[in-house]
Protein backbone atom coordinates (compact mmCIF):
# COMPACT_ATOMS: atom_id res chain seq x y z
CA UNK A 1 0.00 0.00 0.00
CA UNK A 2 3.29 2.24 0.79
CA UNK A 3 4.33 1.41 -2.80
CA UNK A 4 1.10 2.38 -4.65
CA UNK A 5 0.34 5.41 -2.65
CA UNK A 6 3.84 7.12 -3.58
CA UNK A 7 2.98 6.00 -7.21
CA UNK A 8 0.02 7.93 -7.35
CA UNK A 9 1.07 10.81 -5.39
CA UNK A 10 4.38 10.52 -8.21
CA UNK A 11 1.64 10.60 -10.94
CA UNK A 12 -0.64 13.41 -9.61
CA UNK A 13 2.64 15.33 -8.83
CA UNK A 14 3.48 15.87 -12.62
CA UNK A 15 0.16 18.13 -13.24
CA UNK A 16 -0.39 21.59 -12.09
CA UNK A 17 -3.94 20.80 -10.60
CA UNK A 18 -5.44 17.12 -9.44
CA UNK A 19 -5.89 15.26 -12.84
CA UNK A 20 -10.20 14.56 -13.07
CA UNK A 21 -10.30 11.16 -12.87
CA UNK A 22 -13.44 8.64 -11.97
CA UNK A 23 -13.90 8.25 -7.85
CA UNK A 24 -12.41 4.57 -7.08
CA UNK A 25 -12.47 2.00 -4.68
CA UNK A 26 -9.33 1.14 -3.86
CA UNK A 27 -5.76 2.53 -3.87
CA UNK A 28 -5.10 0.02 -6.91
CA UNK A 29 -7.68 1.93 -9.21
CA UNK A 30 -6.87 5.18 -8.32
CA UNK A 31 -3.38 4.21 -9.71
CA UNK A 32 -4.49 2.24 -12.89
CA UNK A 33 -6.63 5.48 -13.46
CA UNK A 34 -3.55 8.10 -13.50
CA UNK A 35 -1.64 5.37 -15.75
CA UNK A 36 -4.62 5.18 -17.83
CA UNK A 37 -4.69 9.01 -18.33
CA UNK A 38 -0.92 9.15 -18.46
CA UNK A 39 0.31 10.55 -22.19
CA UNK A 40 3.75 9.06 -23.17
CA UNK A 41 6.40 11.18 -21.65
CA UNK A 42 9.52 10.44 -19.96
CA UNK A 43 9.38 8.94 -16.11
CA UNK A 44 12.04 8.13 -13.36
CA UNK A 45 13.80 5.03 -13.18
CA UNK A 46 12.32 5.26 -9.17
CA UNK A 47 8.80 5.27 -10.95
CA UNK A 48 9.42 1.96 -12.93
CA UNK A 49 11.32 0.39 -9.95
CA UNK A 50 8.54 0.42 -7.75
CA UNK A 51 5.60 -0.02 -10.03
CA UNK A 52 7.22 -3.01 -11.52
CA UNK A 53 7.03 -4.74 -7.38
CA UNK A 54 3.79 -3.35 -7.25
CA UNK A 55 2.42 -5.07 -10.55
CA UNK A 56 4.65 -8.21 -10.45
CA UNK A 57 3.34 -8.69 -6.30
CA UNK A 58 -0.26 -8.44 -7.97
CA UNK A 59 0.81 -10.92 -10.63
CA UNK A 60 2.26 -13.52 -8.15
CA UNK A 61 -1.51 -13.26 -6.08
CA UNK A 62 -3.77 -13.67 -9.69
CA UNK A 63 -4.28 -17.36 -10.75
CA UNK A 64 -1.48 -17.42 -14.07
CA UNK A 65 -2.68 -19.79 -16.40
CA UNK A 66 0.03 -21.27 -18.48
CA UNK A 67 -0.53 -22.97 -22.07
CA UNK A 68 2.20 -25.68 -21.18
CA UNK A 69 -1.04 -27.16 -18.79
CA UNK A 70 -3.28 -26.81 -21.49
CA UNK A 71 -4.23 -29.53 -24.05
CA UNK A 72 -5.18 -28.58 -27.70
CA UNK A 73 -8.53 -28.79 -28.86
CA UNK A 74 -7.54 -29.58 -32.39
CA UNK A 75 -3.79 -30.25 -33.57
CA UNK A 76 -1.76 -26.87 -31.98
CA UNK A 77 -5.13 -25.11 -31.68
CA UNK A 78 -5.96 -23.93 -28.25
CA UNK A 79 -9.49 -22.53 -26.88
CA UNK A 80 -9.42 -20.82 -23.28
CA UNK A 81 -11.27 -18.28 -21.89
CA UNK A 82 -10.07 -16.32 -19.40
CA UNK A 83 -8.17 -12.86 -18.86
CA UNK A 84 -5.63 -12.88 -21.48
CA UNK A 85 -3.03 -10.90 -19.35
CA UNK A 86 -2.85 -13.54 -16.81
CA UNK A 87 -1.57 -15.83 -19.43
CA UNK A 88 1.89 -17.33 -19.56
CA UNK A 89 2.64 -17.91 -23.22
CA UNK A 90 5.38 -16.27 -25.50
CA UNK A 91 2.96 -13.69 -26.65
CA UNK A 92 -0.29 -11.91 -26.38
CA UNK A 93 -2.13 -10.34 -29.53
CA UNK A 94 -3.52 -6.73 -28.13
CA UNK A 95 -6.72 -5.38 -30.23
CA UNK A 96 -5.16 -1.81 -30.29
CA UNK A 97 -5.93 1.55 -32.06
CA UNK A 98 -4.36 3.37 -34.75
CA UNK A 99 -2.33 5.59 -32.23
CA UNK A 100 -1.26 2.45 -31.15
CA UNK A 101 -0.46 3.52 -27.22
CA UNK A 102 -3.02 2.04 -25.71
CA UNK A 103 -6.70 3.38 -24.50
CA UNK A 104 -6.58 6.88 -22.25
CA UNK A 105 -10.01 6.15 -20.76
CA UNK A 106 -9.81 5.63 -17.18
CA UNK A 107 -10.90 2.15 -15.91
CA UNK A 108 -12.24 1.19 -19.43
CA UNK A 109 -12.62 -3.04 -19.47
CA UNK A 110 -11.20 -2.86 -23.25
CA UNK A 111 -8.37 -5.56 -23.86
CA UNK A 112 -6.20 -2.46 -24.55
CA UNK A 113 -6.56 -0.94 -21.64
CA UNK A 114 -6.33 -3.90 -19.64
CA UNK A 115 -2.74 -4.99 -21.26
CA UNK A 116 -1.24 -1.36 -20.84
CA UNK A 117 -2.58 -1.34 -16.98
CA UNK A 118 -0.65 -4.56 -16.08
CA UNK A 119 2.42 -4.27 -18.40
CA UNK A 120 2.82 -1.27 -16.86
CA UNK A 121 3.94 2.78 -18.09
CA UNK A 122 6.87 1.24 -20.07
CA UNK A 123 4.79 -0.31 -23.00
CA UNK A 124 2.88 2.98 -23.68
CA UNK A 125 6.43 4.35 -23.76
CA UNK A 126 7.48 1.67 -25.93
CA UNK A 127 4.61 2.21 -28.57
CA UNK A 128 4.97 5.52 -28.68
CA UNK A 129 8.37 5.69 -29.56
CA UNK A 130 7.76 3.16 -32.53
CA UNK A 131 4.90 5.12 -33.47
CA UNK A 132 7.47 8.32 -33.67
CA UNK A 133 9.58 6.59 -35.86
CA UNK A 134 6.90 5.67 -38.13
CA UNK A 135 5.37 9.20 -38.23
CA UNK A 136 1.78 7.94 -39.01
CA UNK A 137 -0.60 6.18 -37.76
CA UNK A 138 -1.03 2.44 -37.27
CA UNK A 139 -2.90 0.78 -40.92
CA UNK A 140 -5.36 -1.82 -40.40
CA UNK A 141 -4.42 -5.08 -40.93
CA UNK A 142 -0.79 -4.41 -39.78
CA UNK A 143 1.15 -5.50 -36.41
CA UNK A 144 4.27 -4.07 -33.95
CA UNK A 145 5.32 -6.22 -31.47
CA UNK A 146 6.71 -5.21 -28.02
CA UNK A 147 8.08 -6.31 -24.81
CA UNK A 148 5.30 -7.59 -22.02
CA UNK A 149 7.30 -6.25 -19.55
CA UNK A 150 5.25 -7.30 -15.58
CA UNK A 151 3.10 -9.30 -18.03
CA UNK A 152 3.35 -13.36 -17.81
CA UNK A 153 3.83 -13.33 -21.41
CA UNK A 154 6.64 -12.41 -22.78
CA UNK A 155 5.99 -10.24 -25.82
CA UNK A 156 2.76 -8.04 -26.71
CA UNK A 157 1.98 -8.20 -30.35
CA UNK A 158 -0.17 -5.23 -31.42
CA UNK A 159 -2.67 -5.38 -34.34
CA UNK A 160 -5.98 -2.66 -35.61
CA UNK A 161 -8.73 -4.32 -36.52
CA UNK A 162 -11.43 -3.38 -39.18
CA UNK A 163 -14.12 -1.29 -37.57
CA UNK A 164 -17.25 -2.78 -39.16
CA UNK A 165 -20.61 -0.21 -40.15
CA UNK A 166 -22.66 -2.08 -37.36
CA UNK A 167 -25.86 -1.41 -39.35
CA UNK A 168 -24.51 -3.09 -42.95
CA UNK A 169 -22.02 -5.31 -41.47
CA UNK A 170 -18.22 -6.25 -43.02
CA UNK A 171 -17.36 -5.64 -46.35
CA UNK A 172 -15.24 -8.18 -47.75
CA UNK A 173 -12.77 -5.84 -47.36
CA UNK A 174 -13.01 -5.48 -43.68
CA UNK A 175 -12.87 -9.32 -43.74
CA UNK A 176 -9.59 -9.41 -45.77
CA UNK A 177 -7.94 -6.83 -43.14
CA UNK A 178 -9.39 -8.98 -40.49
CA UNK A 179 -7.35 -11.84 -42.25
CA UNK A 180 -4.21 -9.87 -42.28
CA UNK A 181 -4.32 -9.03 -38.87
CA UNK A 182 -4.27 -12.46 -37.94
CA UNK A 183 -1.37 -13.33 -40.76
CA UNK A 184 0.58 -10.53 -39.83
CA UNK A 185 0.27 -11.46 -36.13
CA UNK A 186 1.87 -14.91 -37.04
CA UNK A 187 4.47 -13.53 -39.04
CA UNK A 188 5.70 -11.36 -36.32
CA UNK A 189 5.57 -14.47 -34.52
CA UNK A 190 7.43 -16.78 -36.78
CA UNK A 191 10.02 -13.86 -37.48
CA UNK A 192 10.28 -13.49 -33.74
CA UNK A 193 11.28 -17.76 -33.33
CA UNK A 194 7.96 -17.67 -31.11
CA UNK A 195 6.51 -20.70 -30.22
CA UNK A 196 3.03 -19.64 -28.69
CA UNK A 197 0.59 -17.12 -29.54
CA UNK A 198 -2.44 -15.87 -27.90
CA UNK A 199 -5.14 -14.16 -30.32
CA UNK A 200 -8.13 -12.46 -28.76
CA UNK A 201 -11.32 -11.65 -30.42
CA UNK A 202 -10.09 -9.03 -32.95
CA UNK A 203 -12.44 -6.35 -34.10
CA UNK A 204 -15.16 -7.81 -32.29
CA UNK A 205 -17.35 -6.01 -29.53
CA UNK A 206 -16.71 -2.03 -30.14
CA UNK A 207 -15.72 -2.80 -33.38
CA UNK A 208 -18.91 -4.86 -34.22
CA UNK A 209 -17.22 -7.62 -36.38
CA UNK A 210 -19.80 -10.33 -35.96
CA UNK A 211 -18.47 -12.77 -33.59
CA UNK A 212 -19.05 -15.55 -35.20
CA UNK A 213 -17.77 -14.53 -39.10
CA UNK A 214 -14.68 -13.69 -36.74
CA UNK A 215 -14.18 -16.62 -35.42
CA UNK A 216 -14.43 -18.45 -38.78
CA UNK A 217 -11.93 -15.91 -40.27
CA UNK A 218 -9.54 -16.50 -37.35
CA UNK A 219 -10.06 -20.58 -36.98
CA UNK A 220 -9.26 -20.76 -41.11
CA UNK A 221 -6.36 -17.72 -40.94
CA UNK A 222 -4.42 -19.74 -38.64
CA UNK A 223 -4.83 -23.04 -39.39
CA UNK A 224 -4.17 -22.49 -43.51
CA UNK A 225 -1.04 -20.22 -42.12
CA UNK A 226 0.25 -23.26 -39.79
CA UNK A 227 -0.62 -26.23 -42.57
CA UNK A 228 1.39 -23.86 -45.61
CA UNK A 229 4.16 -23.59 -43.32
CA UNK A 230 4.67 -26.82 -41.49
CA UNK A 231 4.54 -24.79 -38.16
CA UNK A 232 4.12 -26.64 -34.96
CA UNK A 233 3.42 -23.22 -33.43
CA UNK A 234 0.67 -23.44 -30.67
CA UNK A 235 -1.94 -20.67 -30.86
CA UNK A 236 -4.31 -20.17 -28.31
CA UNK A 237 -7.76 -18.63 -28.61
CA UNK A 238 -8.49 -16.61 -26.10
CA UNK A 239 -12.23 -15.81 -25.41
CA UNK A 240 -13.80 -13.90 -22.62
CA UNK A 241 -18.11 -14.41 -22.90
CA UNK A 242 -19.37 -17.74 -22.87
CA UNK A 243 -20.73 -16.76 -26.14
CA UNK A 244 -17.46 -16.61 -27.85
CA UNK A 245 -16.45 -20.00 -26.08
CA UNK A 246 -19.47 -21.88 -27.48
CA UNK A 247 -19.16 -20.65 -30.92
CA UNK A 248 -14.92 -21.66 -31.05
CA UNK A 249 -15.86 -24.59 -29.48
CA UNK A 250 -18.51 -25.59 -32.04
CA UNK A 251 -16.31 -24.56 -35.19
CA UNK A 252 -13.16 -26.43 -33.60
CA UNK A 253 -14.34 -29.38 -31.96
C-alpha cells in the first residue's frame, strides 16, 4: 500500500492541478486510473522500480494460467477463456488503435486498456516511440510487437482491426484486413522464433465484427497459415463471454 500510494502521489505530482479522474475504490484503481490518463512522456527510473514490485506482487496473487497445462482442442489449436493478461505464453495479440499507445479512458474493461494497466507505463512508452519513428498512424491489418514487460507473457503483439458499419455489417474488405491481422500477427511471430501465440477476439465487440464470421476468419487464418508452413506453433484462442467460447468450441471441436 506504501508502494502504490507514492505511485500515485508521483503521478498526480506531474500536473499543475489534481488530474479529473473517476472516484475509485481502492488505492489500486486510483493508480491504474492516472496510468490510464498518463500521455507518453519520460518517467524516473524510481517510478518503474517500484511499479514493476507493485504489478509483479499483484501478478504472483492472480491465478497465471500457463498454455504448457493446457491440451489442444484440435492439432496446436488452443481454446481458453479467461483474462488474457494472466496468461503465460510467449505472446499476447492486443486489439489496439491506430495511435497504437493504448486506451486513455480511465478504468475502461477494453483488452487495450487492460494490457497497458498490467504491463505497466513502459509499453505505452514503448509504442509511442515506434509510433514516432513511423510518423503515421497504425494501418489496419498491420502488427508491432513489443516487450510484455510485468506481463506473464513475454511479448505483446499489437494489431488494428477493421471497424465494421454495425448497421450493414463487413465488407469483404473489412474481412480481408481482419485476415491480415491475424497473418501478420503470425508472421511477427514466426520472425520473432515464437513458439506460442495468444489471439483475442479481434475487431469484435466495439468494433462490431460479428463474432461468429470472426471466429471463422480466425479458426481458417491460422490453421491455412500453420498447414502452408509446417509450423508446430501453438496458438491459443483466447475468449472472454461464454458466447465466444461456445461458438470456437462448435467450429473447432
Amino acid at each position: 500500500m506504501d508502494k502504490l500510494n507514492w505511485l500515485i502521489d508521483y503521478l498526480i505530482n506531474e500536473y499543475d492541478t489534481v488530474p479529473d479522474i473517476p472516484e475509485c475504490d481502492n488505492e489500486f484503481d486510483k493508480f491504474r486510473c492516472l496510468i490510464n490518463i498518463r500521455r507518453p512522456a519520460p518517467i524516473s527510473d524510481e517510478f518503474i522500480k517500484i511499479q514493476n514490485e507493485v504489478l509483479q506482487e499483484i501478478n504472483s496473487s492472480r491465478e497465471i494460467a500457463d498454455i504448457e497445462d493446457m491440451k489442444p482442442v484440435k492439432d496446436n489449436l488452443y481454446i481458453w477463456q479467461g483474462d488474457i493478461t494472466a496468461l503465460k505464453i510467449d505472446a499476447i495479440v492486443n486489439a489496439a488503435n491506430k495511435e497504437m499507445t493504448g486506451c486513455y479512458r480511465p478504468m475502461h474493461k477494453c483488452i487495450d486498456n487492460c494490457i497497458h494497466t498490467y504491463s505497466g507505463v513502459q509499453l505505452r512508452l514503448q509504442c509511442a516511440a515506434i509510433m514516432e519513428d513511423q510518423m503515421h498512424p497504425e494501418y489496419t491489418g498491420f502488427a508491432k510487437i513489443t516487450s510484455a514487460y510485468n506481463l506473464p507473457s513475454r511479448y505483446v503483439i499489437h494489431t488494428v482491426g477493421p471497424i465494421v458499419c454495425e448497421e450493414s455489417g463487413p465488407t469483404e474488405n473489412d474481412c480481408n484486413l481482419l485476415r491480415n491481422c491475424y497473418l501478420s500477427c503470425l508472421y511477427t511471430a514466426r520472425q520473432f522464433d515464437l513458439r506460442s501465440i495468444a489471439f483475442c477476439c479481434i475487431s469484435t465487440g466495439l468494433f462490431h465484427f460479428p463474432n461468429r464470421q470472426a471466429a471463422q476468419i480466425a479458426i481458417e487464418t491460422v490453421s491455412s497459415f500453420l498447414t502452408e508452413h509446417h509450423s508446430r506453433m501453438k496458438v491459443l484462442f483466447n475468449v472472454f463471454t461464454d458466447e465466444d467460447l461456445n461458438i470456437y468450441k462448435e467450429l473447432l471441436v
